[in-house]
Protein backbone atom coordinates (compact mmCIF):
# COMPACT_ATOMS: atom_id res chain seq x y z
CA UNK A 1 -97.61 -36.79 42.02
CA UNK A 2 -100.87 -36.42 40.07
CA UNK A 3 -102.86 -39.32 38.10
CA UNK A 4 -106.07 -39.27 36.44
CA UNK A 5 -109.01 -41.16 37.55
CA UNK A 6 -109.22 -42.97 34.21
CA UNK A 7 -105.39 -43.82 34.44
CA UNK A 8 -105.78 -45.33 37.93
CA UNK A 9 -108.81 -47.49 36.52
CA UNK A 10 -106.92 -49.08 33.67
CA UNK A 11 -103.95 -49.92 35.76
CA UNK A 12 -105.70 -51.42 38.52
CA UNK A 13 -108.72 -52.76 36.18
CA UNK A 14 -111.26 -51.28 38.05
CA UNK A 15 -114.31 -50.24 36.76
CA UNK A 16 -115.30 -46.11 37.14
CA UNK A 17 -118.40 -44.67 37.64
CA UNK A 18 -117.55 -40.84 36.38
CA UNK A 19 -115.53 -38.38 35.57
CA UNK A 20 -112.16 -40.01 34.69
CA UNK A 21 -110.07 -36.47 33.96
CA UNK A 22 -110.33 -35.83 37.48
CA UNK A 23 -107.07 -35.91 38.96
CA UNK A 24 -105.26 -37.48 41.90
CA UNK A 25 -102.52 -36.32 44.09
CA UNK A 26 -103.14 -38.33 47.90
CA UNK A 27 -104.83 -40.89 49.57
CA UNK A 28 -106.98 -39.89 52.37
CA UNK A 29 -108.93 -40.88 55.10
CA UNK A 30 -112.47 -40.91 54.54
CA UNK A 31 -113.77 -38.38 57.08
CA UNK A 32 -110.50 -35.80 56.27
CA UNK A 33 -109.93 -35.86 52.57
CA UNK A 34 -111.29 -32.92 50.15
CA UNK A 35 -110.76 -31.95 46.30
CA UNK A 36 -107.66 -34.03 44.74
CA UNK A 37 -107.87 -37.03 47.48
CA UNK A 38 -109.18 -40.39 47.03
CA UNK A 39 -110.54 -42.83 49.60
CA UNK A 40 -112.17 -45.72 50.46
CA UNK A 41 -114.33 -48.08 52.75
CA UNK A 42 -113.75 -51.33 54.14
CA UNK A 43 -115.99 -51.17 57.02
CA UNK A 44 -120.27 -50.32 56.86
CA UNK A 45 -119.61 -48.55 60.13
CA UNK A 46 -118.17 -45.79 58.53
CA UNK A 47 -121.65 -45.50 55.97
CA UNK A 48 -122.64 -43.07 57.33
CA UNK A 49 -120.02 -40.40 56.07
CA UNK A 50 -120.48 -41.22 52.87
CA UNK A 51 -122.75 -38.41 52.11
CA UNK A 52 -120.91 -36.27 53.76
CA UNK A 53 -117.00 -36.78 52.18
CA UNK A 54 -116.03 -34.32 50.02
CA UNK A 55 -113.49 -36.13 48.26
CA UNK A 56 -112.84 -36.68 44.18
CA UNK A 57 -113.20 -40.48 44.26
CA UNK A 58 -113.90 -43.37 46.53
CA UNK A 59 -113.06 -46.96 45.89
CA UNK A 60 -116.36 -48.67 47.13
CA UNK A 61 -117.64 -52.06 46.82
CA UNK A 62 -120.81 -52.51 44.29
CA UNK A 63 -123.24 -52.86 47.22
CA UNK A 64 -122.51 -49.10 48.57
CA UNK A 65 -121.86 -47.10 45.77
CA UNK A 66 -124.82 -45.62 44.74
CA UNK A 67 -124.40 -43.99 48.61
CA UNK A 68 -121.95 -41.51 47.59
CA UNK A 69 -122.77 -38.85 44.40
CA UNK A 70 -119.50 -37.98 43.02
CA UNK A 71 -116.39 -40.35 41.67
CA UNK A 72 -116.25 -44.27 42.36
CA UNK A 73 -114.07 -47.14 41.54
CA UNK A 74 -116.25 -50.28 41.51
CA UNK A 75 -114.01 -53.31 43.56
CA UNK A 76 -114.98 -56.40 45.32
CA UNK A 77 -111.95 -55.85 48.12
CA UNK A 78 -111.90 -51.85 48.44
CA UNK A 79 -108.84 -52.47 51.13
CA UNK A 80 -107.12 -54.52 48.57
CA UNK A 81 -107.50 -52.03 45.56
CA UNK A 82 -106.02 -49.01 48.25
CA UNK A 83 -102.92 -51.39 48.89
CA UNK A 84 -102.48 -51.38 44.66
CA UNK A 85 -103.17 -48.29 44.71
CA UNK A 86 -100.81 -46.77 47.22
CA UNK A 87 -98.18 -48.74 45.94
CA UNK A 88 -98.82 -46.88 42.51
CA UNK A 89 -98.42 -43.28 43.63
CA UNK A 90 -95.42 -44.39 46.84
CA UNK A 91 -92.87 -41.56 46.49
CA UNK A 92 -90.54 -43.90 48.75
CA UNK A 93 -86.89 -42.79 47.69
CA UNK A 94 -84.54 -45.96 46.59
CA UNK A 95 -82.82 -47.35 49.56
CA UNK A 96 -79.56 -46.42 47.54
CA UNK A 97 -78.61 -44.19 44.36
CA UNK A 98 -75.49 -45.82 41.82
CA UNK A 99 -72.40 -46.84 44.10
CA UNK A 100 -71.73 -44.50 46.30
CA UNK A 101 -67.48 -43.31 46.76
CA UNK A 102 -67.62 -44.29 50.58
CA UNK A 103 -68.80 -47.45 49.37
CA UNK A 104 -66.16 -50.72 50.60
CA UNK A 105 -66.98 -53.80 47.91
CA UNK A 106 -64.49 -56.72 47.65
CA UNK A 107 -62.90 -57.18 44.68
CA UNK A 108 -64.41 -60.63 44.56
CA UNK A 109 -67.67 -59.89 45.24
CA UNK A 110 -70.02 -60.26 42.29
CA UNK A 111 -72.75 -57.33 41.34
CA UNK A 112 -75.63 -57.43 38.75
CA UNK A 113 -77.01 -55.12 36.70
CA UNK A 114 -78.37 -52.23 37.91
CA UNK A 115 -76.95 -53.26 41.63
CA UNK A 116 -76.89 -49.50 44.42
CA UNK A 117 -74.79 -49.57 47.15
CA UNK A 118 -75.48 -46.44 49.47
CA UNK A 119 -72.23 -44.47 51.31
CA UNK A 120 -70.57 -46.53 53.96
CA UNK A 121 -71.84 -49.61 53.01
CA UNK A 122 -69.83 -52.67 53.10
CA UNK A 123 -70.03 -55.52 50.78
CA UNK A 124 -67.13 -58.16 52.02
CA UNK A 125 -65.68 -60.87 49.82
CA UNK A 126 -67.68 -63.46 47.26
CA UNK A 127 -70.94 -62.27 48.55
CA UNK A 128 -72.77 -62.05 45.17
CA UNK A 129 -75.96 -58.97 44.75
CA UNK A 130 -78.41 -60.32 41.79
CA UNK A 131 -79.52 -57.41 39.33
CA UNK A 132 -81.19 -54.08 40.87
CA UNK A 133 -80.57 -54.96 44.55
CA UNK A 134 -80.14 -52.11 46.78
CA UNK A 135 -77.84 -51.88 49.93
CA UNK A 136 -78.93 -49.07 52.23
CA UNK A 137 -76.36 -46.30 53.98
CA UNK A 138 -73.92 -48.29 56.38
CA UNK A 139 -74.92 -51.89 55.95
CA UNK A 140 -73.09 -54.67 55.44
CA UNK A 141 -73.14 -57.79 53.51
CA UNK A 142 -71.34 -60.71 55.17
CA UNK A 143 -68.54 -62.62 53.03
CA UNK A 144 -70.47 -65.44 50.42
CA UNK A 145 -73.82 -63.68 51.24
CA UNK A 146 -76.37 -63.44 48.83
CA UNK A 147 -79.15 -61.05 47.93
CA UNK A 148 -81.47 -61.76 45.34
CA UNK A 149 -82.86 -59.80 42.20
CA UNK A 150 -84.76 -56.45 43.94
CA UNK A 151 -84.24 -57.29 46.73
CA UNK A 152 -83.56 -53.92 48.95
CA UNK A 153 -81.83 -53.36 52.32
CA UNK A 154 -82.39 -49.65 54.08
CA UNK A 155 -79.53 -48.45 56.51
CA UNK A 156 -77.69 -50.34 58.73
CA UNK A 157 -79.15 -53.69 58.02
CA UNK A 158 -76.23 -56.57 58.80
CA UNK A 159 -76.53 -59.74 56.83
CA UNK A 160 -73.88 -61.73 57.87
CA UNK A 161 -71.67 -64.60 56.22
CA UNK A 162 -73.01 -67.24 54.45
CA UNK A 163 -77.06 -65.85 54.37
CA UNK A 164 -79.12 -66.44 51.52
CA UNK A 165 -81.93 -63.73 50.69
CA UNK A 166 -84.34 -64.46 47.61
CA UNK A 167 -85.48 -62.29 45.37
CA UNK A 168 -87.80 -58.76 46.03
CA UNK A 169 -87.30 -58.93 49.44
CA UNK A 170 -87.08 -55.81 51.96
CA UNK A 171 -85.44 -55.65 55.11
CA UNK A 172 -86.03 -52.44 56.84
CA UNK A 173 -83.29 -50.47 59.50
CA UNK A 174 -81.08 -51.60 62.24
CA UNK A 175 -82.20 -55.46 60.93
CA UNK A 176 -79.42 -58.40 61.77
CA UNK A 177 -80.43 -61.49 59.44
CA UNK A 178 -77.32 -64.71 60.38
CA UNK A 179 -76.64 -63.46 64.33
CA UNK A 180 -75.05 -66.32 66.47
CA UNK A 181 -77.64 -68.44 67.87
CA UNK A 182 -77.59 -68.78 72.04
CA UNK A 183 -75.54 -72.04 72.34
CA UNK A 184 -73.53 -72.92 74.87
CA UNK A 185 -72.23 -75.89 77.15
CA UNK A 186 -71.73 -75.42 80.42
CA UNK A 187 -68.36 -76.70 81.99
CA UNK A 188 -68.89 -76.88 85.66
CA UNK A 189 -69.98 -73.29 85.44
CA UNK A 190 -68.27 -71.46 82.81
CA UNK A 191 -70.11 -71.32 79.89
CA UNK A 192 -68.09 -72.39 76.47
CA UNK A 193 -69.29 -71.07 73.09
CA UNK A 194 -71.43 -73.74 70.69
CA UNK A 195 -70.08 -71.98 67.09
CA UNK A 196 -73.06 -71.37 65.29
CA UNK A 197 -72.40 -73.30 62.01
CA UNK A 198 -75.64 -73.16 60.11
CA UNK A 199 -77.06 -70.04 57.97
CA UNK A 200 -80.33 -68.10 57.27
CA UNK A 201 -82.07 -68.97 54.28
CA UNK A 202 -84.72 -66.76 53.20
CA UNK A 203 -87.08 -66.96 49.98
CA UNK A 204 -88.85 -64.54 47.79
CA UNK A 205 -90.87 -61.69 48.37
CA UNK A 206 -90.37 -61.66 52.31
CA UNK A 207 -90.64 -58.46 53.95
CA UNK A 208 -88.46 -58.04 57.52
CA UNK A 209 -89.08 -54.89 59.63
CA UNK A 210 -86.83 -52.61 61.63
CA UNK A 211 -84.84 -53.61 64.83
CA UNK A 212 -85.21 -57.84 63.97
CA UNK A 213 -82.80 -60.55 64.59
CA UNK A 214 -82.77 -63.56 63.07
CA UNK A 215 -80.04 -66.31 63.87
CA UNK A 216 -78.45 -68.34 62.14
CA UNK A 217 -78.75 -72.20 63.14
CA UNK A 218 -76.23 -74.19 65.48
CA UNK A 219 -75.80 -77.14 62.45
CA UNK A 220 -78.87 -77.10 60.34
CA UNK A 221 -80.60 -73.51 58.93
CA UNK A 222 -82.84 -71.08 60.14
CA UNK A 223 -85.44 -71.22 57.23
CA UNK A 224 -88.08 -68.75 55.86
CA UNK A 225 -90.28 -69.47 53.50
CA UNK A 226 -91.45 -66.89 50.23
CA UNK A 227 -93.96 -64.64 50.52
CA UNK A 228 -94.12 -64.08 55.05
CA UNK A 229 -94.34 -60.54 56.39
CA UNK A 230 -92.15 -59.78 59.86
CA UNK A 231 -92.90 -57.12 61.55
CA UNK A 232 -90.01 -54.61 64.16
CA UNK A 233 -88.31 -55.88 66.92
CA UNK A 234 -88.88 -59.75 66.12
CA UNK A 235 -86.63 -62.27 67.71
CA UNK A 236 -86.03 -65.22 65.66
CA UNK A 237 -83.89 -67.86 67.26
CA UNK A 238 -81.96 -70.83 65.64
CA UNK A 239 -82.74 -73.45 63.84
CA UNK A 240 -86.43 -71.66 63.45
CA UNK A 241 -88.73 -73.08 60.46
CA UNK A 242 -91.17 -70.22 59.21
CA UNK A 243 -93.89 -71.52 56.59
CA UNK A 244 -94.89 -69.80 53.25
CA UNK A 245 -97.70 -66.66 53.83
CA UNK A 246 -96.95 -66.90 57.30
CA UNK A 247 -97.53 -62.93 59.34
CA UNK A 248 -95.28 -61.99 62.13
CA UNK A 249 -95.76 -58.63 64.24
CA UNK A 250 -93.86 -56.53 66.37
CA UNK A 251 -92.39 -58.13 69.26
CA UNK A 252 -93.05 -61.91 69.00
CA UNK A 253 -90.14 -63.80 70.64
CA UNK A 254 -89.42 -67.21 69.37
CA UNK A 255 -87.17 -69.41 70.49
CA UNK A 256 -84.69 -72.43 69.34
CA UNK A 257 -85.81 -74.35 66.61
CA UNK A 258 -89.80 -73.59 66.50
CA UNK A 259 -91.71 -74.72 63.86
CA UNK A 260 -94.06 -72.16 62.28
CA UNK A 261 -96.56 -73.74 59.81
CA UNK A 262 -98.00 -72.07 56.26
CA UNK A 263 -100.53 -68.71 56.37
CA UNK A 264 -100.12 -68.25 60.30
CA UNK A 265 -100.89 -65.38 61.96
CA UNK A 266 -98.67 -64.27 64.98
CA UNK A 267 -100.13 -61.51 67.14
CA UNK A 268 -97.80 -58.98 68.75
CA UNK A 269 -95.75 -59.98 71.49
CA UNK A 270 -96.59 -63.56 71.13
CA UNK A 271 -94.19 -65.90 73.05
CA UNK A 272 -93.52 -69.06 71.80
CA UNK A 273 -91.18 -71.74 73.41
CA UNK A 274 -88.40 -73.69 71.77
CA UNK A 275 -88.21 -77.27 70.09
CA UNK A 276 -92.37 -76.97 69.16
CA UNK A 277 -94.10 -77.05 66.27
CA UNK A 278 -97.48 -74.94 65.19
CA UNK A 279 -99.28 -76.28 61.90
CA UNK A 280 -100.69 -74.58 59.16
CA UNK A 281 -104.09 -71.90 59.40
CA UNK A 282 -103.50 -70.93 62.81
CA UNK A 283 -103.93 -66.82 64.52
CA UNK A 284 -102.15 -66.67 67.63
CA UNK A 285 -103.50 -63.34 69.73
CA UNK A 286 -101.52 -61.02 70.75
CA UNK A 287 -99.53 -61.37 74.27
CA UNK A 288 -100.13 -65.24 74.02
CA UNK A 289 -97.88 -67.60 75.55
CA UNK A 290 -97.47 -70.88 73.09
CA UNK A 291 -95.49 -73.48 75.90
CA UNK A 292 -96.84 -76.82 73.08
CA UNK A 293 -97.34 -77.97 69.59
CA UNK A 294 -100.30 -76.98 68.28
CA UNK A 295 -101.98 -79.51 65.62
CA UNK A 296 -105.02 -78.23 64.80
CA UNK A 297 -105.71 -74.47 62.97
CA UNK A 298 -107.86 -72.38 64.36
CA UNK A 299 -107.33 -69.19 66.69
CA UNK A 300 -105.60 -69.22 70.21
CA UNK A 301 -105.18 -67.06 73.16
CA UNK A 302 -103.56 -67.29 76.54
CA UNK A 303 -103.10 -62.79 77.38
CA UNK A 304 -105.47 -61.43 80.01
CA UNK A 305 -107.17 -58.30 78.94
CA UNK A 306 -106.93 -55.06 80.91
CA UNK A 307 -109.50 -54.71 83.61
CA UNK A 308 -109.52 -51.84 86.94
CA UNK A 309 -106.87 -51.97 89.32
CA UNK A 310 -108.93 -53.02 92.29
CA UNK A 311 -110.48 -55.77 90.01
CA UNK A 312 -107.06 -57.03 89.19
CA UNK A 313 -105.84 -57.06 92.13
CA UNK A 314 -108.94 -58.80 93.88
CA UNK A 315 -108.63 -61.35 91.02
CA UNK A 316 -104.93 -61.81 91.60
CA UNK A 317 -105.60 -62.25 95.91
CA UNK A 318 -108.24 -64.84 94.65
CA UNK A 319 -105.73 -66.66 92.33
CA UNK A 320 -103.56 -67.90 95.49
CA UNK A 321 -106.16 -69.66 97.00
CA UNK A 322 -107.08 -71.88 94.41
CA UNK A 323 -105.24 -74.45 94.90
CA UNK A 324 -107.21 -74.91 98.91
CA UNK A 325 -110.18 -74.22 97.01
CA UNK A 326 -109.01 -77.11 94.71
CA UNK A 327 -108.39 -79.45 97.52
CA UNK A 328 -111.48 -78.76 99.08
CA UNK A 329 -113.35 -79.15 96.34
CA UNK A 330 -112.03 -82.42 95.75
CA UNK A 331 -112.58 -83.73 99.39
CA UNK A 332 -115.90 -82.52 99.09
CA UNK A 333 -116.96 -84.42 95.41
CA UNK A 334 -115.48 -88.03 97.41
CA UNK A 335 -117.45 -87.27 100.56
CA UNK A 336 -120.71 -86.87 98.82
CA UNK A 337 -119.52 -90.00 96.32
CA UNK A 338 -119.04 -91.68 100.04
CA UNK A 339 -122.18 -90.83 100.83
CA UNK A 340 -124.05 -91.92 97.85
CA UNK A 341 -122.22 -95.44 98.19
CA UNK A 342 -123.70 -95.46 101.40
């Protein structure tokens, strides 16, 4: 696709400084983009390519633009204005296209306006699809489900019985949203199935990446709030509480009923035990183990950053023998407090 500079301008309200019939047709990076390519900079280590980019425009805060003689969009949050902006020239196809004839939708299940089911895609009894939603190629959509206005599903999501998406939500591939939760008794060794009786409820404008499960709880429901990003390959166990804003990425593991406050930050691979709570404001690094509650916001880390072989390994010999080294220690601090008493 191809937009004018001035068109881009008025729809993001952005002030431009030139030619605004110059026309549009990618987003590039700084240091690779040429005649019809736009870019931008977030970072002042990159100044120094200014002079040298040869693309059309640049979206560049006030402070820098005077560094670069062609095209600029004025904005306060450059990396903001390329998010609007990219979502203004996406040429992402629909998820699905009208219903398709492979298509298998209950009689009693209720569609809106506007509502595209993809081919092979299930929709079982009263689940009920709010206006526009779109179900990807092969998914399914569990009896009494429901999906909210635009809210879209790509191929081979499952959202079982009983789950509750809002509205605008997008749930990428291979996705299972209302999964039994891991509950079970044990009976003198064998192990007899807890049914999974809760749901998933999840709110507006929450984006779930490819390859995530989410359970469903054992009584009560697994709850997201509006407006959280997950990233692929999240596990979400039961009975989980996600707050509003809150940003997952790939790989955290979370188990039984964790509490995950408002506008949190989970780094990737973050592991976070069951039955805890984390309160609002708080950035969890990536590869951290959370094992308690954690009441205050700020930023927290547990991973250990890669270092030489022989370094590790001399660190790791050293790591056994604390425990002498703590006893000694210790005997040595109460002989020298003997010794003072004396």
């Amino acid at each position: 696709m191809q937009i004018s500079l001035a068109d881009i301008a008025k729809q993001l309200g952005l002030e431009l400084r030139g030619d605004g019939s110059a026309l549009i047709s990618r987003i590039a990076p700084l240091d690779k983009s040429g005649e019809g390519d736009i870019s931008f900079m977030t970072s002042a280590k990159y100044r120094d390519q200014l002079s040298q980019c040869r693309a059309s425009a640049l979206i560049l805060a006030p402070a820098v633009a005077d560094e670069f003689a062609g095209n600029v969009l004025l904005a306060d949050d450059p990396y903001l204005v390329y998010a609007k902006l990219a979502q203004l020239m996406d040429t992402t196809p629909a998820c699905a296209e009208g219903i398709a004839e492979s298509a298998v939708i209950h009689p009693s299940a209720q569609l809106g306006e506007g509502v595209s089911v993809a081919a092979n895609a299930v929709i079982e009894a009263n689940a009920v699809l709010g206006d526009g939603v779109q179900v990807g190629a092969g998914s399914v959509v569990g009896q009494g489900a429901k999906l909210g206005n635009g809210t879209k599903l790509w191929a081979n999501v499952t959202i079982y019985h009983g789950v509750e998406l809002g509205a605008n939500c997008l749930v990428q591939s291979n996705t299972e949203i209302g999964s039994d939760g891991f509950g079970y008794a044990n009976d003198r060794g064998r192990w007899v199935k807890i049914p999974q009786l809760g749901s998933v409820i999840i709110g507006d404008s929450v984006e779930i990446g490819a390859s995530t499960t989410i359970d469903r709880g054992a009584l009560d429901d697994t709850i997201i709030a509006s407006n959280v990003i997950i990233d692929n390959q999240v596990h979400m166990a039961h009975n989980c509480q996600i707050g509003e804003g809150t940003a997952i990425a790939g790989g955290v593991q979370m188990a039984g009923s964790t509490t995950i406050g408002r506008y949190c930050i989970l780094g990737g691979n973050v592991g976070i035990n069951g039955h805890i709570s984390i309160c609002d404001q708080v950035t969890i690094t990536g590869y951290t183990m959370v094992v308690k509650s954690i009441t205050e916001p700020g930023t927290y880390s547990s991973g250990m950053p890669a270092m030489g072989n022989r370094e590790w390994r001399r660190l790791t010999a050293r790591l056994g023998k604390l425990d002498d080294m703590h006893k000694r220690l210790t005997t040595l601090e109460k002989k020298q407090v003997g010794d003072q008493d004396s």
